[in-house]
C-alpha atoms as a PDB file:
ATOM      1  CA  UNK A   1       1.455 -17.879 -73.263  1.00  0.00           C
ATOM      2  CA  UNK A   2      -0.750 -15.821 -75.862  1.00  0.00           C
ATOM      3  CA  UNK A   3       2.500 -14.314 -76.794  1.00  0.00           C
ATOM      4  CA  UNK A   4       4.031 -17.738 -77.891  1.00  0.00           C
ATOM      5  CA  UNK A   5       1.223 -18.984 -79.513  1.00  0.00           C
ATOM      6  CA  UNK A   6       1.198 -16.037 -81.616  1.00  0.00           C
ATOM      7  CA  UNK A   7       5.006 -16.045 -82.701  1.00  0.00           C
ATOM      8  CA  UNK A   8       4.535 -19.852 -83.118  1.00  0.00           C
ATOM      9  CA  UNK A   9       1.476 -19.071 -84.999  1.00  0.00           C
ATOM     10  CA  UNK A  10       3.880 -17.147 -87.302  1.00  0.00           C
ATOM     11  CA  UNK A  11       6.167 -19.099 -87.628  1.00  0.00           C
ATOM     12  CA  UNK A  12       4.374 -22.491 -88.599  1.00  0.00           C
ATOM     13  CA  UNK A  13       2.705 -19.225 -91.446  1.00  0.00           C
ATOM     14  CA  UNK A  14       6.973 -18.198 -92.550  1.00  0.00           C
ATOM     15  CA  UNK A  15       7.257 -21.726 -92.672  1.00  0.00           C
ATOM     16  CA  UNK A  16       5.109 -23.463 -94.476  1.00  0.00           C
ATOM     17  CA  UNK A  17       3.585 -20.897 -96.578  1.00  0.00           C
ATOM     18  CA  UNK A  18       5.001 -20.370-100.267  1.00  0.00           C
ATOM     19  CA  UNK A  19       5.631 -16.487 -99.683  1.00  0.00           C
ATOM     20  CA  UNK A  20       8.557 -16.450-102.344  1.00  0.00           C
ATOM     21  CA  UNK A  21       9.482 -17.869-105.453  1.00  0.00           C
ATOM     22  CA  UNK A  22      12.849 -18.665-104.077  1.00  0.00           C
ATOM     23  CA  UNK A  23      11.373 -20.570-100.657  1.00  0.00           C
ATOM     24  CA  UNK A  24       9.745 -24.052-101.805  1.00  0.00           C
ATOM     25  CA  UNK A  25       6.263 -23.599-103.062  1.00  0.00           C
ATOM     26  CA  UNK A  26       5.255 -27.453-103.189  1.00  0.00           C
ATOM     27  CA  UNK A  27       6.177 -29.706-100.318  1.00  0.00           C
ATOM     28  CA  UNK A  28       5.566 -32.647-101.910  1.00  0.00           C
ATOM     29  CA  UNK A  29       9.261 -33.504-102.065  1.00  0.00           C
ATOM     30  CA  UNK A  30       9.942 -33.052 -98.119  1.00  0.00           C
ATOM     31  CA  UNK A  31       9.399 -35.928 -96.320  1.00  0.00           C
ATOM     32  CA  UNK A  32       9.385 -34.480 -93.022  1.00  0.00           C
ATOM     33  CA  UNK A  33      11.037 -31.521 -91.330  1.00  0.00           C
ATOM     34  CA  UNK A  34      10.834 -29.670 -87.244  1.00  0.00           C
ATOM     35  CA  UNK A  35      11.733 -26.410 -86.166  1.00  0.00           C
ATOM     36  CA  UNK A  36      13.083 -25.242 -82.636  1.00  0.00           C
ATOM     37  CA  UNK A  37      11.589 -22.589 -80.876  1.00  0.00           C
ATOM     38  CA  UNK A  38      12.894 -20.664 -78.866  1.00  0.00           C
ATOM     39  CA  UNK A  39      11.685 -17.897 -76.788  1.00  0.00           C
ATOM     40  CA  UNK A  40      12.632 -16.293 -73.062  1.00  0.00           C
ATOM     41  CA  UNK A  41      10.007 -18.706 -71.391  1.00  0.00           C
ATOM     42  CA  UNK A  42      10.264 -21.772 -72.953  1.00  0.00           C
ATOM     43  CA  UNK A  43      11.402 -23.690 -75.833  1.00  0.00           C
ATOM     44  CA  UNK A  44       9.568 -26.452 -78.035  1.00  0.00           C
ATOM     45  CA  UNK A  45       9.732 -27.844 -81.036  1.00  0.00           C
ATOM     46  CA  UNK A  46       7.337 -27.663 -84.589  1.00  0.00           C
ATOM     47  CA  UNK A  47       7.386 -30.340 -87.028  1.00  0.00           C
ATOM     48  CA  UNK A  48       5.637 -31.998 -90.225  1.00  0.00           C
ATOM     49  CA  UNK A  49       6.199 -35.017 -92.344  1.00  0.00           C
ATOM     50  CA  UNK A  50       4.800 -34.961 -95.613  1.00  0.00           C
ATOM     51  CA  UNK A  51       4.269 -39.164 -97.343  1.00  0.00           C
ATOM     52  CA  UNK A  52       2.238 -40.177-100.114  1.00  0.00           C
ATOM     53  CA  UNK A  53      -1.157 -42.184 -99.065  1.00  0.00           C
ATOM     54  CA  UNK A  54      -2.838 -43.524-102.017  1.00  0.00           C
ATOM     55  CA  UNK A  55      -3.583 -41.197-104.466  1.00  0.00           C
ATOM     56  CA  UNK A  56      -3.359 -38.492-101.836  1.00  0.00           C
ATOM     57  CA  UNK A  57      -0.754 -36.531 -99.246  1.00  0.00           C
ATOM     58  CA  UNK A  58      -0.670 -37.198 -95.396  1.00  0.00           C
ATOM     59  CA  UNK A  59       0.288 -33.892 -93.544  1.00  0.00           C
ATOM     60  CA  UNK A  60       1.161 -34.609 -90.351  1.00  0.00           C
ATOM     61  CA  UNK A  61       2.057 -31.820 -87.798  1.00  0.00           C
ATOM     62  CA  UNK A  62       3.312 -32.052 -84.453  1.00  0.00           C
ATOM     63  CA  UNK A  63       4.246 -30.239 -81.384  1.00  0.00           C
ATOM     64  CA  UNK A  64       6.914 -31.050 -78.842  1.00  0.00           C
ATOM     65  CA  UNK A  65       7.393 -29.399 -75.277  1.00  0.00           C
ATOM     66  CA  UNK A  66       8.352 -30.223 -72.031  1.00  0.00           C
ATOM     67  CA  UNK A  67       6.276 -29.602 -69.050  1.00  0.00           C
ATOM     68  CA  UNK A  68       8.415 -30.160 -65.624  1.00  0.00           C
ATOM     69  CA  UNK A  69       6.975 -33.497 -63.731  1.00  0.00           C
ATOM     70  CA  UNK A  70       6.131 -31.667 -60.611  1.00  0.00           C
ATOM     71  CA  UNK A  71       4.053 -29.721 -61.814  1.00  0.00           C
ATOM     72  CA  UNK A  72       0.409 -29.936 -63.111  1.00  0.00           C
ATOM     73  CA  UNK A  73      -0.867 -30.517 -66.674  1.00  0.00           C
ATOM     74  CA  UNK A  74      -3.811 -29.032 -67.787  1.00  0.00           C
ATOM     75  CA  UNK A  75      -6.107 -28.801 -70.345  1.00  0.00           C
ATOM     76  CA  UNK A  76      -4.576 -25.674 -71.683  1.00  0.00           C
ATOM     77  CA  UNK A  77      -1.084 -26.468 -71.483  1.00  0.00           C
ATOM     78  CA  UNK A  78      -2.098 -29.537 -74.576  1.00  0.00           C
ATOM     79  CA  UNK A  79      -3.825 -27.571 -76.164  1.00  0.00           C
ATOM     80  CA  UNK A  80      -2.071 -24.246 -76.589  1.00  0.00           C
ATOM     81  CA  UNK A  81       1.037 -26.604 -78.236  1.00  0.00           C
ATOM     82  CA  UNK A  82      -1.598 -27.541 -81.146  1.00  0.00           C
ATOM     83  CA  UNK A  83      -2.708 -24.123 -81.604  1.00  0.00           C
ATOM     84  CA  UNK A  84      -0.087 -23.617 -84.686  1.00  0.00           C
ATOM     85  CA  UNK A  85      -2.392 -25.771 -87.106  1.00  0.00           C
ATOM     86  CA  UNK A  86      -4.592 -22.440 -87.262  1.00  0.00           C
ATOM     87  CA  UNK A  87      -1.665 -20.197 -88.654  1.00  0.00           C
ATOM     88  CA  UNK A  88      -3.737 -19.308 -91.409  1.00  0.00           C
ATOM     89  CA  UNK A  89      -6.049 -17.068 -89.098  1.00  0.00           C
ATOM     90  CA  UNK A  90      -2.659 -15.369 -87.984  1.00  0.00           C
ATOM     91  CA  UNK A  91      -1.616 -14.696 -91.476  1.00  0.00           C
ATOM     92  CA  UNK A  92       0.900 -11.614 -91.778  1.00  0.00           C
ATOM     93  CA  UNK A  93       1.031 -10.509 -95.493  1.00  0.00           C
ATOM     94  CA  UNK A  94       3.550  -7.421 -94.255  1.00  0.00           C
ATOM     95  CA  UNK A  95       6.785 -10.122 -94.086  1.00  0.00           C
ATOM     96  CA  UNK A  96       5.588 -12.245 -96.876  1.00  0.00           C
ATOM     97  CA  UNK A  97       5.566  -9.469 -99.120  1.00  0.00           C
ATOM     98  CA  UNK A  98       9.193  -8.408 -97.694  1.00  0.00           C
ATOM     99  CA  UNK A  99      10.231 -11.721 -98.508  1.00  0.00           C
ATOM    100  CA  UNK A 100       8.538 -12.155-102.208  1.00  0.00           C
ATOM    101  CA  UNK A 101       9.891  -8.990-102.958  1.00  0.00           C
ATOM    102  CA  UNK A 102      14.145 -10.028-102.351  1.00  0.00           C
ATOM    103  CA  UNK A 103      16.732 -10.868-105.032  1.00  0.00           C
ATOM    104  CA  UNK A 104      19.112 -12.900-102.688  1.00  0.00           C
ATOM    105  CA  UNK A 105      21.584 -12.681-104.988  1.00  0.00           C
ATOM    106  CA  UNK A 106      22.146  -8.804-105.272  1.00  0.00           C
ATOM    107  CA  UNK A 107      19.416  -7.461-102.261  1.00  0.00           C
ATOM    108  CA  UNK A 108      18.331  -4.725-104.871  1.00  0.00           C
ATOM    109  CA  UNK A 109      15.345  -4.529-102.267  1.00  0.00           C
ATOM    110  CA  UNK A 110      17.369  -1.923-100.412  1.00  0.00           C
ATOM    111  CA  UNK A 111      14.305  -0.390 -98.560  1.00  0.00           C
ATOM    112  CA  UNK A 112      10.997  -1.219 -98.314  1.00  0.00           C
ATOM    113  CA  UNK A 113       7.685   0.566 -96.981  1.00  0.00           C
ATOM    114  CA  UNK A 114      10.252   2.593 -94.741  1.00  0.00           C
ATOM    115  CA  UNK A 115      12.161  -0.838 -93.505  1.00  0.00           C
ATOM    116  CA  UNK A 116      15.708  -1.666 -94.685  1.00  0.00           C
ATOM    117  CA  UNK A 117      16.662  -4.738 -95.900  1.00  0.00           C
ATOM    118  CA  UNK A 118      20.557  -5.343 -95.000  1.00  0.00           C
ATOM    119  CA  UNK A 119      22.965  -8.383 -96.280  1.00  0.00           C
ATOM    120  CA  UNK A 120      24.518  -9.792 -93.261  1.00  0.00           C
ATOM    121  CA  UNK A 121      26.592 -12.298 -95.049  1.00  0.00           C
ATOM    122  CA  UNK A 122      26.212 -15.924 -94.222  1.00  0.00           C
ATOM    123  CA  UNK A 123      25.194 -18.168 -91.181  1.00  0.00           C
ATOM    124  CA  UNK A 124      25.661 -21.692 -90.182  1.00  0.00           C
ATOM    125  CA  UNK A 125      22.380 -23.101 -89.077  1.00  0.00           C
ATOM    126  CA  UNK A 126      22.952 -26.451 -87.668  1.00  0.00           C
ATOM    127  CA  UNK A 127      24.494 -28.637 -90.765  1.00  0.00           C
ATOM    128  CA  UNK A 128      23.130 -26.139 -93.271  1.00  0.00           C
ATOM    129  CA  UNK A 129      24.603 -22.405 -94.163  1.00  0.00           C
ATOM    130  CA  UNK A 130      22.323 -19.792 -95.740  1.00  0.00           C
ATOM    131  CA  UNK A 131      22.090 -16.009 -96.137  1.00  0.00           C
ATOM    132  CA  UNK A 132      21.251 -13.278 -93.704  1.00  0.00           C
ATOM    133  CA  UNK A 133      19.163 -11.029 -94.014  1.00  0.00           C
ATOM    134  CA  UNK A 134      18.226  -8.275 -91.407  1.00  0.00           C
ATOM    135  CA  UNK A 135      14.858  -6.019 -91.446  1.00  0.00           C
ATOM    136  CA  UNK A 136      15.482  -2.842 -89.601  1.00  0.00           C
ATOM    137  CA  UNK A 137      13.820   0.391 -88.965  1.00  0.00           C
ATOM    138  CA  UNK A 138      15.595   3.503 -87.940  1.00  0.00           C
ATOM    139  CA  UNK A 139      18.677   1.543 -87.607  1.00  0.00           C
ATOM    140  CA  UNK A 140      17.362  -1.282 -85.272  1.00  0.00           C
ATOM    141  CA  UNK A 141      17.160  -4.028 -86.567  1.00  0.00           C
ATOM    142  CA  UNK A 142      13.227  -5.776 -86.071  1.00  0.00           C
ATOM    143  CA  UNK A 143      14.175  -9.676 -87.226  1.00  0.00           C
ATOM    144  CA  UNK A 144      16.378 -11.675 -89.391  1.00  0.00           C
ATOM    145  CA  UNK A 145      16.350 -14.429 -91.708  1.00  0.00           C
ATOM    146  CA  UNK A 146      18.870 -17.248 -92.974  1.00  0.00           C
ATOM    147  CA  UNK A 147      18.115 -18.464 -96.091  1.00  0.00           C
ATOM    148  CA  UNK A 148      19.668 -21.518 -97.828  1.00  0.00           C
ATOM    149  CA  UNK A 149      18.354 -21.261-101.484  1.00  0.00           C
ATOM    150  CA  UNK A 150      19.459 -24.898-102.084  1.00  0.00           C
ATOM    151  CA  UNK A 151      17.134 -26.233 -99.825  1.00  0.00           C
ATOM    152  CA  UNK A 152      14.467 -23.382-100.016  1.00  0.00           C
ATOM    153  CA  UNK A 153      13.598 -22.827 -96.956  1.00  0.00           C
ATOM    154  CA  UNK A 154      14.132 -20.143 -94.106  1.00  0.00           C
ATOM    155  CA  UNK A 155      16.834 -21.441 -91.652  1.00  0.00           C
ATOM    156  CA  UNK A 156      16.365 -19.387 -89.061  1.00  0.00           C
ATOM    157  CA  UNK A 157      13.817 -16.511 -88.201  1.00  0.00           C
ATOM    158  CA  UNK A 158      14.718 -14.049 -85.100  1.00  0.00           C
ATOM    159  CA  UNK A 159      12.665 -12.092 -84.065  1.00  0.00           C
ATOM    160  CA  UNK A 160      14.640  -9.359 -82.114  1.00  0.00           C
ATOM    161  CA  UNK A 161      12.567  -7.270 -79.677  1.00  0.00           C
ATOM    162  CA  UNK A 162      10.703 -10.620 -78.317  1.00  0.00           C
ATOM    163  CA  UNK A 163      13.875 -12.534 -78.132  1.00  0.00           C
ATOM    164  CA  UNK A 164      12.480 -15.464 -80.027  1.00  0.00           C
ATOM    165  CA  UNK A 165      14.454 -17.842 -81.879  1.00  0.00           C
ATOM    166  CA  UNK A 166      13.196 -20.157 -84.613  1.00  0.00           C
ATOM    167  CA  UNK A 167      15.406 -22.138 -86.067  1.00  0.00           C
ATOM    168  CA  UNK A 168      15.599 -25.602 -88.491  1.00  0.00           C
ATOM    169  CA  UNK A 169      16.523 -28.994 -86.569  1.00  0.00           C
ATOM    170  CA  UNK A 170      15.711 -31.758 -88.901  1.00  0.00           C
ATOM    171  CA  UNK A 171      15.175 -32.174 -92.677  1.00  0.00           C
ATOM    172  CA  UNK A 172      14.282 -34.992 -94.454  1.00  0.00           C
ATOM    173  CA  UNK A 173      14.034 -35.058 -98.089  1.00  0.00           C
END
C-alpha cells in the first residue's frame, strides 16, 4: 500500500507539475483530465477538472478504485486513495530536471548525471500518439515517458522495476 501511494504520489507530482517548458505550465485551459494507474496489486484511476468559479478556479481532484464487495472497507482503504492531493511533500526534483532539460525534437540530452536518455520512437496512448523516451542506467532501462507535445502533457509514465503503469484516459479541453 505505502508503495502505491508513493508512485501515485509521483505521479499526481509528473502530472500536474510544470517541470518543462514543453509540458503545459498553466492549466487553465484543461477542463478536466484522469489518469490510469496501474500497478501489480491494483489499478485505479487519478483525475482533475479544472472550471472557472467567479473570478476564481475550482480544482477538483478525484480518486477512483474498486474495493471487491466481500470484503471489508476501512478507514484506511478511503483514505489512502486521497493521499495524492499531498504530492507536493513527495516532490522528486531528480526527473523534473531530466525532463526540463530534453529537446524532443533532436534528444541532444544524450546523458545525464550518469542516466541515458534514449529516443524510442513513437507510441499510441489511447486516441493520442506521442514520443518515447526511455531513462536507463547501465543499459537498463529505469522508466519511460510518451510525450505528445500538441497536447503537452506526459501520456504515459512506466516505471520499470515496480511494474507500474500510468497512463492518460480522458482529456477534456
Amino acid at each position: 500500500m505505502k508503495k502505491t501511494i508513493m508512485i501515485f504520489s509521483l505521479l499526481v507530482f509528473i502530472v500536474i507539475s510544470s517541470f518543462s517548458v514543453m509540458l503545459i505550465e498553466d492549466y487553465r485551459n484543461l477542463k478536466s483530465f484522469e489518469y490510469r494507474v496501474t500497478t501489480d496489486e491494483e489499478t485505479f484511476f487519478y483525475g482533475a477538472e479544472i472550471k472557472k468559479a467567479g473570478s476564481d478556479y475550482e480544482v477538483k481532484t478525484w480518486t477512483t478504485k474498486k474495493f471487491p464487495y466481500d470484503v471489508e472497507l476501512t478507514e484506511s482503504d478511503i483514505f489512502a486513495s486521497s493521499i495524492g492531493s499531498s504530492f507536493v511533500m513527495l516532490f522528486n526534483p531528480f526527473y523534473s530536471q531530466i525532463l526540463a532539460s530534453l529537446d524532443i525534437e533532436s534528444l541532444s540530452l544524450g546523458f545525464f548525471f550518469g542516466f541515458k536518455v534514449v529516443d524510442e520512437g513513437t507510441e499510441q496512448v489511447g486516441k493520442w500518439n506521442g514520443k518515447k523516451i526511455s531513462l536507463q542506467q547501465d543499459g537498463e532501462k529505469i522508466l519511460t515517458w510518451v510525450i505528445n507535445e500538441d497536447l503537452g502533457l506526459v501520456l504515459k509514465t512506466t516505471f520499470i522495476e515496480d511494474n507500474t503503469v500510468i497512463e492518460l484516459v480522458e482529456l477534456t479541453k
